[in-house]
Protein backbone atom coordinates (compact mmCIF):
# COMPACT_ATOMS: atom_id res chain seq x y z
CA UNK A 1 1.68 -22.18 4.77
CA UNK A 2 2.36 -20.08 1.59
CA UNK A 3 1.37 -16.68 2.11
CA UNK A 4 0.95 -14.35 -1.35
CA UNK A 5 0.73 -10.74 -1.69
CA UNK A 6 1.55 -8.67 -4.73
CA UNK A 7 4.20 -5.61 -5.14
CA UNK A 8 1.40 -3.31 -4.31
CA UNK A 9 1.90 -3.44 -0.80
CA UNK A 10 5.63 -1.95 -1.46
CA UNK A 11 7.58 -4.82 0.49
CA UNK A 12 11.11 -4.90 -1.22
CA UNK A 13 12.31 -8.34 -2.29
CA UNK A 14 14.76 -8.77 0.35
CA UNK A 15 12.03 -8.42 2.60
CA UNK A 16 9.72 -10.58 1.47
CA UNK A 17 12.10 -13.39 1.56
CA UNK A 18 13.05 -12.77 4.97
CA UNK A 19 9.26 -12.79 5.89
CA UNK A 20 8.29 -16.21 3.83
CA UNK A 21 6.42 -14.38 1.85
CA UNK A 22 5.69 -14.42 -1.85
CA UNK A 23 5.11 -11.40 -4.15
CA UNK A 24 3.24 -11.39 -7.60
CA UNK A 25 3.22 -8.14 -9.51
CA UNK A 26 2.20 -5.08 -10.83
CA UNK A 27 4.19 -3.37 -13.31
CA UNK A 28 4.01 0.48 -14.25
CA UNK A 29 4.87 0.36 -17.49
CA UNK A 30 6.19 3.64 -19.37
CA UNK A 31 6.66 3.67 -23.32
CA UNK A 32 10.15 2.28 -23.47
CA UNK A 33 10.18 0.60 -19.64
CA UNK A 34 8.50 -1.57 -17.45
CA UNK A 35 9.12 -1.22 -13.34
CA UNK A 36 7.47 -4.69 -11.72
CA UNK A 37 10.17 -5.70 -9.49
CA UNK A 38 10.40 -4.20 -5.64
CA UNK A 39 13.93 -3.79 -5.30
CA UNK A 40 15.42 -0.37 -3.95
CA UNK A 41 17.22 0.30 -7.05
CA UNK A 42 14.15 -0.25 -9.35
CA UNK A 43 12.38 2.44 -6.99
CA UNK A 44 15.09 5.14 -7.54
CA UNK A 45 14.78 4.47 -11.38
CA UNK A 46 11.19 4.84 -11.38
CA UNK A 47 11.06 7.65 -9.72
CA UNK A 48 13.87 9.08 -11.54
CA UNK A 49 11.75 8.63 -14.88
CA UNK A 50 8.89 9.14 -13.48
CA UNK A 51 10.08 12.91 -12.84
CA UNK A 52 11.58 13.38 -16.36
CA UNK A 53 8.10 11.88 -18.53
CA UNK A 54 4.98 14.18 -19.19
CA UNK A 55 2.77 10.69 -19.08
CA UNK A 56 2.23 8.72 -16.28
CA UNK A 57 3.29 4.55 -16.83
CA UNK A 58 -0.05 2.50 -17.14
CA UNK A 59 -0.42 0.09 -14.57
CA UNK A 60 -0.39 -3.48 -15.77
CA UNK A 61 -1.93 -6.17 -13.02
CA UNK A 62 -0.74 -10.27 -12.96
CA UNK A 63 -2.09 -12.40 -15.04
CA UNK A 64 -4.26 -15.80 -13.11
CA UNK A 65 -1.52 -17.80 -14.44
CA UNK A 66 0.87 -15.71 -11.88
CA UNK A 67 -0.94 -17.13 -9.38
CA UNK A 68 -1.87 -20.39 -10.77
CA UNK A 69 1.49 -21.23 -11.02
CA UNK A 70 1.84 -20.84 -6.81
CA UNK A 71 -1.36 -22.59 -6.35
CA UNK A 72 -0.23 -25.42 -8.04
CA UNK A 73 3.28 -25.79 -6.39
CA UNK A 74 1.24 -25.35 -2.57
CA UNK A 75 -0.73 -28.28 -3.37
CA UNK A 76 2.10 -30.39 -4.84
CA UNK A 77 3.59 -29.49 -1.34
CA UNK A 78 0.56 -29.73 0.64
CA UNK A 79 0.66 -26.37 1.96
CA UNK A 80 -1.97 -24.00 2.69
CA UNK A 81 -2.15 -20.72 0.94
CA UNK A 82 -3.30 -17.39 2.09
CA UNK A 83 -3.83 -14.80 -0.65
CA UNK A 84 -3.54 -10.77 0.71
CA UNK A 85 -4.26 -8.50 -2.10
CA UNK A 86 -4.68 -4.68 -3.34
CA UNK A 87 -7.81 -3.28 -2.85
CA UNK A 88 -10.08 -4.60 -5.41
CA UNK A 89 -11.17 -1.27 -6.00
CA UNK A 90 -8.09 -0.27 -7.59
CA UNK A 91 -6.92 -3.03 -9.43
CA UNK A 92 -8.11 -6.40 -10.79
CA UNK A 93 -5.31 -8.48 -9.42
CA UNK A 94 -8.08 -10.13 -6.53
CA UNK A 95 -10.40 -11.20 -9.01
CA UNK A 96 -7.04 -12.47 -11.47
CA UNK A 97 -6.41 -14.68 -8.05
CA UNK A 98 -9.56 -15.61 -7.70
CA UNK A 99 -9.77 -17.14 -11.22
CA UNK A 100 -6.96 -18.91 -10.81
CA UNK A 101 -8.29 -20.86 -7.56
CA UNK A 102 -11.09 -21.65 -9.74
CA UNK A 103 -8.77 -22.95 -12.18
CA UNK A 104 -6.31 -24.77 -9.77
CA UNK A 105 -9.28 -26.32 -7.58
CA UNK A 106 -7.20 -26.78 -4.94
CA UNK A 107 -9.58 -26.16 -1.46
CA UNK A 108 -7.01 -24.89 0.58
CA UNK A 109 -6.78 -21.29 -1.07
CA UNK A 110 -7.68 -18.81 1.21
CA UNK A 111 -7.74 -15.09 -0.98
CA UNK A 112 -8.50 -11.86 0.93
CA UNK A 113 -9.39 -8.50 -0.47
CA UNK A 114 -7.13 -6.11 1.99
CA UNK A 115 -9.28 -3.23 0.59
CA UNK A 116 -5.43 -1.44 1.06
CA UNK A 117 -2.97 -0.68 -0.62
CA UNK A 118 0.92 0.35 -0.42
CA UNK A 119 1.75 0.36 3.34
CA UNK A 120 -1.65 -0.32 5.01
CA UNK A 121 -1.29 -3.38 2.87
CA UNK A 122 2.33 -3.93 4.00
CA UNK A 123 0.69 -3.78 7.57
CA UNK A 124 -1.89 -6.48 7.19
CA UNK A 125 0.77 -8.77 5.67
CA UNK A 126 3.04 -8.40 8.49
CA UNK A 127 0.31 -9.16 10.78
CA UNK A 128 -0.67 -12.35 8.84
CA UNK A 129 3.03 -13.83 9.05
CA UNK A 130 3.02 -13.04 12.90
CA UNK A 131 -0.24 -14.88 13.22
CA UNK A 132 1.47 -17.56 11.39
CA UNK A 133 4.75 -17.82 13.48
CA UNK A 134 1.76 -18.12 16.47
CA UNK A 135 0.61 -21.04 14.90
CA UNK A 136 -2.73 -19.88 13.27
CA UNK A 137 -4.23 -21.39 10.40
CA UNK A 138 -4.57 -19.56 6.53
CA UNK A 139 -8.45 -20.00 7.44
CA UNK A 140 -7.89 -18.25 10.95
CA UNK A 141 -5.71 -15.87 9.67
CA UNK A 142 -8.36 -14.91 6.48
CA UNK A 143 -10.94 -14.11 9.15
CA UNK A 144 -8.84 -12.12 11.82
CA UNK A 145 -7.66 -10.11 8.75
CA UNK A 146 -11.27 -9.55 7.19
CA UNK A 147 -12.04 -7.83 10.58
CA UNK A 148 -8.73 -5.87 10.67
CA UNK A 149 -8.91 -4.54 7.10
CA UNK A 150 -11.83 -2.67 8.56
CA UNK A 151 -9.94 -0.61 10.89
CA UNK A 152 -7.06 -0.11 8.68
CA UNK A 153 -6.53 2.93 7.18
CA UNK A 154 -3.77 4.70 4.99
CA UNK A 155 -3.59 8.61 4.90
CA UNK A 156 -1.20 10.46 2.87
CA UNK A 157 -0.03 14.01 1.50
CA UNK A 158 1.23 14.77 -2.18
CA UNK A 159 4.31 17.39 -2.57
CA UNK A 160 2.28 18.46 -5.69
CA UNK A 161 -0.38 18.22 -7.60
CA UNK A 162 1.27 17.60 -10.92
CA UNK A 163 0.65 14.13 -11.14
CA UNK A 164 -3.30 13.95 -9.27
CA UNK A 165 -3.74 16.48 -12.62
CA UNK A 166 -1.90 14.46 -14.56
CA UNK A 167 -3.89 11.11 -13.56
CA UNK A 168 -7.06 12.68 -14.46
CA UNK A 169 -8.23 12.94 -10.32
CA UNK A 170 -8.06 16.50 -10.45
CA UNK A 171 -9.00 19.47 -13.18
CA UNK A 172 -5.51 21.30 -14.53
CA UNK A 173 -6.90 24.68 -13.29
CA UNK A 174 -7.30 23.42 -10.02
CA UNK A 175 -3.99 21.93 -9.57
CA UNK A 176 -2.73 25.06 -11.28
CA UNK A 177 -4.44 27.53 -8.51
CA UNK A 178 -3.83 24.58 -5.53
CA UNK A 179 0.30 24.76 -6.50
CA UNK A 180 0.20 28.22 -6.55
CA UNK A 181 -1.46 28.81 -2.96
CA UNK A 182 -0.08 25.91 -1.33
CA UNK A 183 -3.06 23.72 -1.18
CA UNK A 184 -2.45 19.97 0.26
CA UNK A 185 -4.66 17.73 -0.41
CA UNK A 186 -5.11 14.99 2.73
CA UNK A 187 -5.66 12.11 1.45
CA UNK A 188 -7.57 9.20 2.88
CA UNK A 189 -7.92 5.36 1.84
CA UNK A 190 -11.08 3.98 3.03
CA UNK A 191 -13.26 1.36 1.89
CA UNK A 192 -11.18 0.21 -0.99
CA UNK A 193 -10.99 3.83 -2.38
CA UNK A 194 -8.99 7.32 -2.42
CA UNK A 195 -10.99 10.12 -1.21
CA UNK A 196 -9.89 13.74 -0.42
CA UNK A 197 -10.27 13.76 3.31
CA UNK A 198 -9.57 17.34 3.51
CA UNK A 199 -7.02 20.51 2.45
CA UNK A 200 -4.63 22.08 4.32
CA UNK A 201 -2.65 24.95 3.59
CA UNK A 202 1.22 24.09 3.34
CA UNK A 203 3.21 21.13 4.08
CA UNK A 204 3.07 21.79 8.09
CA UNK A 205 -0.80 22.03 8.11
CA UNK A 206 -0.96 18.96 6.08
CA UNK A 207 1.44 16.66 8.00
CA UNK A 208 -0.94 17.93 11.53
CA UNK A 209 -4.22 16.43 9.14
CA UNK A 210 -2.68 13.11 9.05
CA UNK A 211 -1.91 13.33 12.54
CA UNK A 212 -5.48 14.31 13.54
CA UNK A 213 -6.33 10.99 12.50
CA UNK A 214 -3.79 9.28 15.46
CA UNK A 215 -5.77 11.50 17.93
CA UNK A 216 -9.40 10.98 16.72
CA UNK A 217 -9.33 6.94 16.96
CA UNK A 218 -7.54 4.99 19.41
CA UNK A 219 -4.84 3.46 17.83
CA UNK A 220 -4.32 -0.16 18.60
CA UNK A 221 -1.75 -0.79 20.69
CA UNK A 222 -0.94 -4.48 19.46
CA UNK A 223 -0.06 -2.49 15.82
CA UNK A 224 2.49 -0.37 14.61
CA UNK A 225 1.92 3.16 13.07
CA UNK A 226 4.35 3.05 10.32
CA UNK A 227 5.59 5.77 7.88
CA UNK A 228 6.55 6.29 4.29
CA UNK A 229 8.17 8.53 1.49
CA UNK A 230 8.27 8.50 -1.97
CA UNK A 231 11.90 8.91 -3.58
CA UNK A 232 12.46 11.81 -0.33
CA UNK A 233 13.81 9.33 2.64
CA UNK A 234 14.98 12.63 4.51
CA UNK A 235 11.34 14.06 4.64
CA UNK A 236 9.88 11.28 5.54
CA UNK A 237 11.95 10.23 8.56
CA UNK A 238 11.47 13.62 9.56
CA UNK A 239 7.92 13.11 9.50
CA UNK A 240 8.01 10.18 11.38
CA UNK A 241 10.57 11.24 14.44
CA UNK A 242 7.64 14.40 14.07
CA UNK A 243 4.89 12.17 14.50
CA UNK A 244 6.31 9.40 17.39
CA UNK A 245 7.26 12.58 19.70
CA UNK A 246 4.03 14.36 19.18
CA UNK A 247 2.22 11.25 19.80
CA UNK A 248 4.41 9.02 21.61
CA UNK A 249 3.96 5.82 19.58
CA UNK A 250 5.86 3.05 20.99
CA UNK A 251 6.63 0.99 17.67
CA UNK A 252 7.32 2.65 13.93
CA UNK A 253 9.38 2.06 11.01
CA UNK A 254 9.65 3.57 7.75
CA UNK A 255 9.53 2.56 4.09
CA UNK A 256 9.61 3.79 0.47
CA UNK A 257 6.31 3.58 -1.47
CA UNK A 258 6.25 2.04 -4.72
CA UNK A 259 5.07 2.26 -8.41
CA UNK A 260 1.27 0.95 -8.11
CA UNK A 261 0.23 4.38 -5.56
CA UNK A 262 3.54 6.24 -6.18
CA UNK A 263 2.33 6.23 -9.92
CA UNK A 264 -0.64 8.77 -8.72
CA UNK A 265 0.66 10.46 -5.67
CA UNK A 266 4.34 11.60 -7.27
CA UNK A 267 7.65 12.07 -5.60
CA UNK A 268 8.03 13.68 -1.85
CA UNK A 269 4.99 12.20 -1.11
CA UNK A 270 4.47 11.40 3.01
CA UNK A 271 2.22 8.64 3.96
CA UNK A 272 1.11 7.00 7.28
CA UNK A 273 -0.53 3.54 7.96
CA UNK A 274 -2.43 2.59 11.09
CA UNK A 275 -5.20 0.46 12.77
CA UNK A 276 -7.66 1.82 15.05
CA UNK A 277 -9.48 -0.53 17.83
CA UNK A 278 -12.50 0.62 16.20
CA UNK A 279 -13.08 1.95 12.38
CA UNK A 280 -13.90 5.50 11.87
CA UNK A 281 -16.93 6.50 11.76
C-alpha cells in the first residue's frame, strides 16, 4: 500500500521515508524563493526570510499531475493507495488529487479530506501507517480515519500578531492595540477551518487555553498529544515538558511546523495536536 500525504502536515523528508510514506507539496513562494521541500534546513531558511520580508510568500498547491504521476506507478505495481490531505478548506490540493484519480482511473485510490492541517495532520498519518503495519486495508483505513478526523483537533498560540495582520485575518489597529497589551489569540482548527477560540492575556494565560482543551475532552488514550514550535525549539519543548507534567500524558513528541500554517501563524508560534474519544461539542 502507497500511502500519500502532502508537506502540509510538516513531516520532514527523513521521516517520511522512514514511515513509507510519500509527500507531494506545497510551496510558499516569496518574490525571489520558493520553500516546497520539508527538510530541517529549508525550515530555518524560511523562517529566517520569512522574518526579514514585509509580504508574506503565496502559497502554491500541487498540480493533479503530482499525484497522477503516483497513481500511475501504484497501479503499475498493483498497490493500493491511500490519499491523506490538508483540509480542503484551506487549500485545493484534495480536489487537485481528486482530479487526478479521475484521470488515472485506477479503482484502488482511496483520497481522504483530513479536514487538518500541520500536526493534527501529521497525527492522522501516523495513525494510518500503524493501521497499515496491523494489516488493514487503504479502504479500512479511509473509514477509521473519516471517523477520527472528527475528533481531531489542532490548537495553537501566535508570539505576535504581525503576520495574522499581515495575512489579512486581523485589522492593523487591532493587532496594533493586541501587541501592545499582550493579547493571545487561542487558536482553534475545527471543521476544516481556523477560528479564534478565545484571548488570553500573555503567553502563560495562553499556553493554560490550550491546555483547557486536554481537560475538557477525554483524550484518547490509544493517541498521542504531540507538540510543536515554529523556528523556537526551546519554547516549545518547554511547553511540552509544561503540558505532560500538568497533565500527565503518557506518550508526546515534538516537531517544527512548516511553511503552509507557519506562513500565517509566524515564528515562536506553540501548537498542540490531539484526539478526543468524543468531538467537542
Amino acid at each position: 500500500m502507497k500511502i500519500i500525504t502532502d508537506t502540509g502536515s510538516d513531516i520532514l523528508e527523513t521521516e517520511a521515508k522512514a514511515m513509507g510514506v510519500e509527500l507531494v507539496p506545497i510551496s510558499a513562494n516569496f518574490a525571489d524563493v520558493i520553500f516546497d521541500r520539508n527538510t530541517e534546513e529549508n525550515f530555518k531558511a524560511f523562517y529566517e526570510k520569512l522574518r526579514s520580508e514585509e509580504q508574506l510568500p503565496v502559497s502554491s498547491q500541487p498540480s493533479p499531475a503530482a499525484f497522477l504521476e503516483k497513481y500511475e506507478a501504484a497501479e503499475e505495481a498493483g498497490e493500493e493507495v491511500l490519499v491523506i490531505l490538508i483540509s480542503s478548506k484551506l487549500s485545493g490540493t484534495y480536489n487537485g488529487a481528486v482530479l487526478a484519480k479521475e484521470m488515472c482511473g485506477y479503482e484502488k485510490i482511496y483520497i481522504v479530506d483530513s479536514l487538518q492541517a500541520s500536526l493534527s495532520l501529521r497525527l492522522l498519518v501516523e495513525y494510518a501507517v500503524k493501521l497499515r503495519e496491523e494489516g488493514k486495508s487503504a479502504e479500512e483505513i479511509a473509514g477509521i480515519l473519516e471517523e477520527v478526523k472528527n475528533r481531531t483537533y489542532l490548537t495553537g498560540v501566535p508570539s505576535t500578531l504581525l503576520y495574522l495582520k499581515k495575512g489579512g485575518r486581523i485589522s492593523p489597529v487591532v493587532a496594533a492595540v493586541g501587541n501592545v497589551m499582550g493579547i493571545k489569540p487561542v487558536l482553534l482548527l475545527r471543521n476544516g477551518e481556523i477560528e479564534g477560540y478565545s484571548k488570553a492575556r500573555g503567553i502563560k494565560a495562553a499556553k493554560s487555553g490550550m491546555q483547557a482543551f486536554l481537560k475538557k475532552g477525554e483524550v484518547d488514550s490509544c493517541m498521542p498529544v504531540e507538540f510543536a514550535h515554529s523556528n523556537n525549539p526551546k519554547t516549545g519543548a518547554e511547553f511540552m515538558e509544561e503540558t505532560v507534567a500538568a497533565l500527565g500524558l503518557e506518550e508526546s513528541s515534538l516537531h517544527e511546523v512548516g511553511m503552509a500554517i507557519g506562513t500565517h501563524i509566524g515564528p515562536d508560534a506553540l501548537l498542540m495536536a490531539f484526539i478526543l474519544k468524543e468531538s467537542m461539542k
